[in-house]
PDB file of N, CA and C in Angstrom:
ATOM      1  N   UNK A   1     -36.143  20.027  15.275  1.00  0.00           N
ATOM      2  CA  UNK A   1     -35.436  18.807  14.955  1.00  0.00           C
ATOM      3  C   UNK A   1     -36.445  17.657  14.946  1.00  0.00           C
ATOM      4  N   UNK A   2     -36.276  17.104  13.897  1.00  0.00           N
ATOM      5  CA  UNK A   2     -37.620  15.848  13.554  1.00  0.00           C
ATOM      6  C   UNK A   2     -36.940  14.724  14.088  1.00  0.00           C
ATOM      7  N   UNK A   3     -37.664  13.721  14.353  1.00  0.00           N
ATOM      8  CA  UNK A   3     -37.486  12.276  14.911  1.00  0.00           C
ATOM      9  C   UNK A   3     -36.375  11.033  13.637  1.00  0.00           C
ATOM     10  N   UNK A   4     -35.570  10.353  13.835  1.00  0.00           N
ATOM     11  CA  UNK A   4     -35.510  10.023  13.058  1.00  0.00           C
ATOM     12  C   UNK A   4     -36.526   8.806  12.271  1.00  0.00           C
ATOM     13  N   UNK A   5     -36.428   8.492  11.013  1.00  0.00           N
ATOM     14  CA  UNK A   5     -37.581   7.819  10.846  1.00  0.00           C
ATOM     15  C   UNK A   5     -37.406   6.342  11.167  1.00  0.00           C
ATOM     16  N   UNK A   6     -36.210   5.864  11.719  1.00  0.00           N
ATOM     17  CA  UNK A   6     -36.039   4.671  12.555  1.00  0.00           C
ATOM     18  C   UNK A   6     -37.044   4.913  13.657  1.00  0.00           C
ATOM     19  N   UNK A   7     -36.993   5.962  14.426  1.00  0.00           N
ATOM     20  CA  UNK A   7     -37.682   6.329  15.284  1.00  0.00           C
ATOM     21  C   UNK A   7     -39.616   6.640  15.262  1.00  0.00           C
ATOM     22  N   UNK A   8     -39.298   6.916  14.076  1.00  0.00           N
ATOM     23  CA  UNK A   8     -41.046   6.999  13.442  1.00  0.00           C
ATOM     24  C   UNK A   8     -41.608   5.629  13.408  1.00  0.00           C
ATOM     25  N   UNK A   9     -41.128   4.865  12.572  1.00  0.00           N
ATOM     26  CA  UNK A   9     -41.493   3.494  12.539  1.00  0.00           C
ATOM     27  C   UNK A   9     -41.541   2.860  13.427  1.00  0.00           C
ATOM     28  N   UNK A  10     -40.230   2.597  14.685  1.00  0.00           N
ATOM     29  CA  UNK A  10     -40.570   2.100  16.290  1.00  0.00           C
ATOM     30  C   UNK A  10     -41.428   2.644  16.469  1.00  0.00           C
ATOM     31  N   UNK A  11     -41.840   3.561  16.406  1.00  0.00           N
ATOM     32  CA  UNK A  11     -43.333   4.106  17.214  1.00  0.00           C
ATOM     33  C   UNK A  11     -44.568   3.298  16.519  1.00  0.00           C
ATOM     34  N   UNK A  12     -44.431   3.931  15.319  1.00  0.00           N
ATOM     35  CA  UNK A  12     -45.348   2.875  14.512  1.00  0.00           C
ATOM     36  C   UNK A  12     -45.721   1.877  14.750  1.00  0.00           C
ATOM     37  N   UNK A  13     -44.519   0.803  14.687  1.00  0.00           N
ATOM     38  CA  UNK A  13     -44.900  -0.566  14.909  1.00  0.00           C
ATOM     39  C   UNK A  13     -45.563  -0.949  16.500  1.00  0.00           C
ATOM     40  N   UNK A  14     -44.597  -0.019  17.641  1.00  0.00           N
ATOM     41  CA  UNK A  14     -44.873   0.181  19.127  1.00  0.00           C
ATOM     42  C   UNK A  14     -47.042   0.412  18.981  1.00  0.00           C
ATOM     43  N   UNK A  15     -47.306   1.385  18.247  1.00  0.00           N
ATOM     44  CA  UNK A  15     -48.529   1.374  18.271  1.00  0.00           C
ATOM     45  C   UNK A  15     -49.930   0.327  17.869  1.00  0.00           C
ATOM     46  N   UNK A  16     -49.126   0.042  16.921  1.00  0.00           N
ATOM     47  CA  UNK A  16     -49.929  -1.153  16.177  1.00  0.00           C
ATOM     48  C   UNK A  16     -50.223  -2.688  17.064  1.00  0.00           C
ATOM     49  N   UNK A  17     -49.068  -2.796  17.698  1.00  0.00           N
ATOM     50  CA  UNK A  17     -49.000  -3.732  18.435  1.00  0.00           C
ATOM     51  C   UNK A  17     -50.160  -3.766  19.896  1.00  0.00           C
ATOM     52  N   UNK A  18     -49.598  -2.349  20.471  1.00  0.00           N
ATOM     53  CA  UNK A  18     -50.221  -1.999  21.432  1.00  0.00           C
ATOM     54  C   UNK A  18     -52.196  -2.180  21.149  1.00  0.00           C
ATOM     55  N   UNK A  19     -52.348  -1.546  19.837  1.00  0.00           N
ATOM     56  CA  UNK A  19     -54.315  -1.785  19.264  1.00  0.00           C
ATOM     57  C   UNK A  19     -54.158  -2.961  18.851  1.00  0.00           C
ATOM     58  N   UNK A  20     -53.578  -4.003  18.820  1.00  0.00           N
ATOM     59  CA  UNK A  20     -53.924  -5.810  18.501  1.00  0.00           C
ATOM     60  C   UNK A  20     -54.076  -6.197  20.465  1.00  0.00           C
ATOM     61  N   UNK A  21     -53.076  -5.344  21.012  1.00  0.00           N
ATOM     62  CA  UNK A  21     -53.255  -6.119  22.428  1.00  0.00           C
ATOM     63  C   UNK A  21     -54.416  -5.554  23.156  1.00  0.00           C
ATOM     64  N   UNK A  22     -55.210  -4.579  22.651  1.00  0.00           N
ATOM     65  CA  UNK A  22     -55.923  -3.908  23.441  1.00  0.00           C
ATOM     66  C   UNK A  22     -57.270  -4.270  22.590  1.00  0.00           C
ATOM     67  N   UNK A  23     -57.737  -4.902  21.751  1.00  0.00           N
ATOM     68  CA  UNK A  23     -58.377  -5.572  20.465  1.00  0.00           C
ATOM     69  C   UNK A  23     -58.551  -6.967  21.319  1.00  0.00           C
ATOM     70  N   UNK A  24     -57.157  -7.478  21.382  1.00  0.00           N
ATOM     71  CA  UNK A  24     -57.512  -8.874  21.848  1.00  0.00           C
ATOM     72  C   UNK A  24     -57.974  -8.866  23.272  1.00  0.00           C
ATOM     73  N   UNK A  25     -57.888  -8.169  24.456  1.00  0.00           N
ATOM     74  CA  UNK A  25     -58.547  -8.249  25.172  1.00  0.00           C
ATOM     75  C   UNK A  25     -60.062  -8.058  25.249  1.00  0.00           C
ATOM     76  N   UNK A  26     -60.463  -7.157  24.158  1.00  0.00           N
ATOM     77  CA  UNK A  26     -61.414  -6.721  24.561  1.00  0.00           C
ATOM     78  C   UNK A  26     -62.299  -7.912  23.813  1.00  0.00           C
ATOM     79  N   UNK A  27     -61.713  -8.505  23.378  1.00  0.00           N
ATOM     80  CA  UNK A  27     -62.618  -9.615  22.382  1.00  0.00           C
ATOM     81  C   UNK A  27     -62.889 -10.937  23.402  1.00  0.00           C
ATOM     82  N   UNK A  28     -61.668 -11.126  24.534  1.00  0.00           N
ATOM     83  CA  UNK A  28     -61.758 -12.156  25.351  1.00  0.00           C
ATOM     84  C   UNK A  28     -62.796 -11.930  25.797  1.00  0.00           C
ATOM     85  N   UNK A  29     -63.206 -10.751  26.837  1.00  0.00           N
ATOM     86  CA  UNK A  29     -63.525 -10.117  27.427  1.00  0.00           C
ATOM     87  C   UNK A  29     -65.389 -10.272  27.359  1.00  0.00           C
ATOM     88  N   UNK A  30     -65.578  -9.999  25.877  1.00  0.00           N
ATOM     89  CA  UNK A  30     -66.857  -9.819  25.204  1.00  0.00           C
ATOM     90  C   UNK A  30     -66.983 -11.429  25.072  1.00  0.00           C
ATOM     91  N   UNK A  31     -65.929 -12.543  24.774  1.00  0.00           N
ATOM     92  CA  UNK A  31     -66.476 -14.038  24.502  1.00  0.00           C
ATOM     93  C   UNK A  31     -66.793 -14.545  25.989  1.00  0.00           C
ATOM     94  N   UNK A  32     -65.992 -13.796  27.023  1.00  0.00           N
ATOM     95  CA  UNK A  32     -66.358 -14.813  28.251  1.00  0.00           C
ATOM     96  C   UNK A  32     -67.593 -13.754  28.525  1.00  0.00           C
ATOM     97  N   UNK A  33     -67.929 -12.982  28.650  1.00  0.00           N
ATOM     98  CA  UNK A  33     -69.199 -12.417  28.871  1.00  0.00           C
ATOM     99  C   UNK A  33     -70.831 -13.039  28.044  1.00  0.00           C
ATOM    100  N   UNK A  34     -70.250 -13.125  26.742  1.00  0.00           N
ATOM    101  CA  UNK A  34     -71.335 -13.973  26.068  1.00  0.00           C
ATOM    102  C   UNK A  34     -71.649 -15.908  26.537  1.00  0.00           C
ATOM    103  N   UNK A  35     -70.120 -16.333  26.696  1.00  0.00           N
ATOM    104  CA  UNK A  35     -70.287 -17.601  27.188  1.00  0.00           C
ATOM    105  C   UNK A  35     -71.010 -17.854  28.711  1.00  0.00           C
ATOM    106  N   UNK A  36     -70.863 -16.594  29.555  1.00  0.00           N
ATOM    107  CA  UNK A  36     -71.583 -16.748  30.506  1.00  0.00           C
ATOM    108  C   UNK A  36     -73.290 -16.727  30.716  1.00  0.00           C
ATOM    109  N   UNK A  37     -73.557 -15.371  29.982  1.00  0.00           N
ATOM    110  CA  UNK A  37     -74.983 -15.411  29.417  1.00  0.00           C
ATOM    111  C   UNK A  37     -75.570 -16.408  28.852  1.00  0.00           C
ATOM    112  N   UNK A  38     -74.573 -17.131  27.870  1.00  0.00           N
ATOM    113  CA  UNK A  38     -75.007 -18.443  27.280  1.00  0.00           C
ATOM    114  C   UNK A  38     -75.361 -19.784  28.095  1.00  0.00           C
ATOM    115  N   UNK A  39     -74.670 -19.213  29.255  1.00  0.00           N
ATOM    116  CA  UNK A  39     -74.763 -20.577  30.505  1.00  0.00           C
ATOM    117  C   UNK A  39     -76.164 -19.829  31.279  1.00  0.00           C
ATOM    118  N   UNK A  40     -75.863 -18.755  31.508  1.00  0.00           N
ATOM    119  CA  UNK A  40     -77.469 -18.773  33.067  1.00  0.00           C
ATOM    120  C   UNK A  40     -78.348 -18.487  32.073  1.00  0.00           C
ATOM    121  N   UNK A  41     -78.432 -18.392  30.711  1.00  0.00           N
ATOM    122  CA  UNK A  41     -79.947 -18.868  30.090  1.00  0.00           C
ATOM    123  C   UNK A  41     -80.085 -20.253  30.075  1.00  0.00           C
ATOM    124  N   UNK A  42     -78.976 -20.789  29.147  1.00  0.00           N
ATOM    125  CA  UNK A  42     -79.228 -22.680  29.648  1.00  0.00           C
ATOM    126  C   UNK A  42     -79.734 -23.164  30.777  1.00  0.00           C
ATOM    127  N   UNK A  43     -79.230 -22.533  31.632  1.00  0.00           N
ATOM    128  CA  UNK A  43     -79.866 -22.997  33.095  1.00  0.00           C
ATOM    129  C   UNK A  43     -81.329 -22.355  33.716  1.00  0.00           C
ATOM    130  N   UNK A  44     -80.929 -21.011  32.737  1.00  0.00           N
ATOM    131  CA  UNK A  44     -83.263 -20.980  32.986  1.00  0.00           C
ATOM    132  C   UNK A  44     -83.769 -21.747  32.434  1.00  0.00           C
ATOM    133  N   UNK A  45     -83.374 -21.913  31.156  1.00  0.00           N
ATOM    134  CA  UNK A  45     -84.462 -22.807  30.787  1.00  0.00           C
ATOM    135  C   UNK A  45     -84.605 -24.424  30.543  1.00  0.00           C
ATOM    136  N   UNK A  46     -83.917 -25.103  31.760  1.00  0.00           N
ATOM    137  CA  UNK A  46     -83.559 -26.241  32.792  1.00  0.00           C
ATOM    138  C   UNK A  46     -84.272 -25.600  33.139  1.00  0.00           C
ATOM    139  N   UNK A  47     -84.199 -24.927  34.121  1.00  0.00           N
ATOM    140  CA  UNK A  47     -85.184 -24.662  35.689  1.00  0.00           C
ATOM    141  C   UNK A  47     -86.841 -24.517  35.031  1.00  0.00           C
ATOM    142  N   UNK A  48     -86.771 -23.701  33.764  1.00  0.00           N
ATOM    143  CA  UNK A  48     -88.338 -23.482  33.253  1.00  0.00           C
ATOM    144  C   UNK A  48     -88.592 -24.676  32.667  1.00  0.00           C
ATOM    145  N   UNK A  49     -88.183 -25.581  32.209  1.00  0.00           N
ATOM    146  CA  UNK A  49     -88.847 -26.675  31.994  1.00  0.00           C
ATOM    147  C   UNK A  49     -88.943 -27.959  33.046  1.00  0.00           C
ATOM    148  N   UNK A  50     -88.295 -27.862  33.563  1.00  0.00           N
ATOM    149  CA  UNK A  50     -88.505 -28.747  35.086  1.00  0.00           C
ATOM    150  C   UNK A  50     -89.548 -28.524  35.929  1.00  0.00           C
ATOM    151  N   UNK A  51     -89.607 -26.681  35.641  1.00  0.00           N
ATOM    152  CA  UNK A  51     -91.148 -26.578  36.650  1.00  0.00           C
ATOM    153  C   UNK A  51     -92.549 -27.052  35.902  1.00  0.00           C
ATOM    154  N   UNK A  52     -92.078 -27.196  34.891  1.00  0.00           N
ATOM    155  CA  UNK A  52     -93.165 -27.509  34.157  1.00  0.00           C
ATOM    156  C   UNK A  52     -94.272 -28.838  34.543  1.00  0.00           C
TER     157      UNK A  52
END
C-alpha cells in the first residue's frame, strides 16, 4: 500500500524546509566564525603596529 500523494508532498515540502533550516544555520555559523577571525586579526595587527 503506497502513501498517499498528499502524503508524498507533506513529506516533500517537510524536507525542503528542514535543508533551508539546516543551510541557514550553517551559514550563520560560518559568518560568525569569519567575523570573529576578522576581529583577532584586526587586533594583531593593532598590537603589530603599536609595537612597532
Amino acid at each position: 500500500m503506497s502513501p498517499s500523494a498528499f502524503a508524498a508532498v507533506a513529506l516533500l515540502g517537510l524536507w525542503v524546509l528542514m535543508m533551508f533550516a539546516v543551510t541557514a544555520a550553517t551559514g550563520e555559523d560560518q559568518l560568525r566564525t569569519t567575523a570573529w577571525l576578522d576581529d583577532s586579526t584586526a587586533d594583531g595587527c593593532k598590537r603589530s603596529r603599536s609595537n612597532d
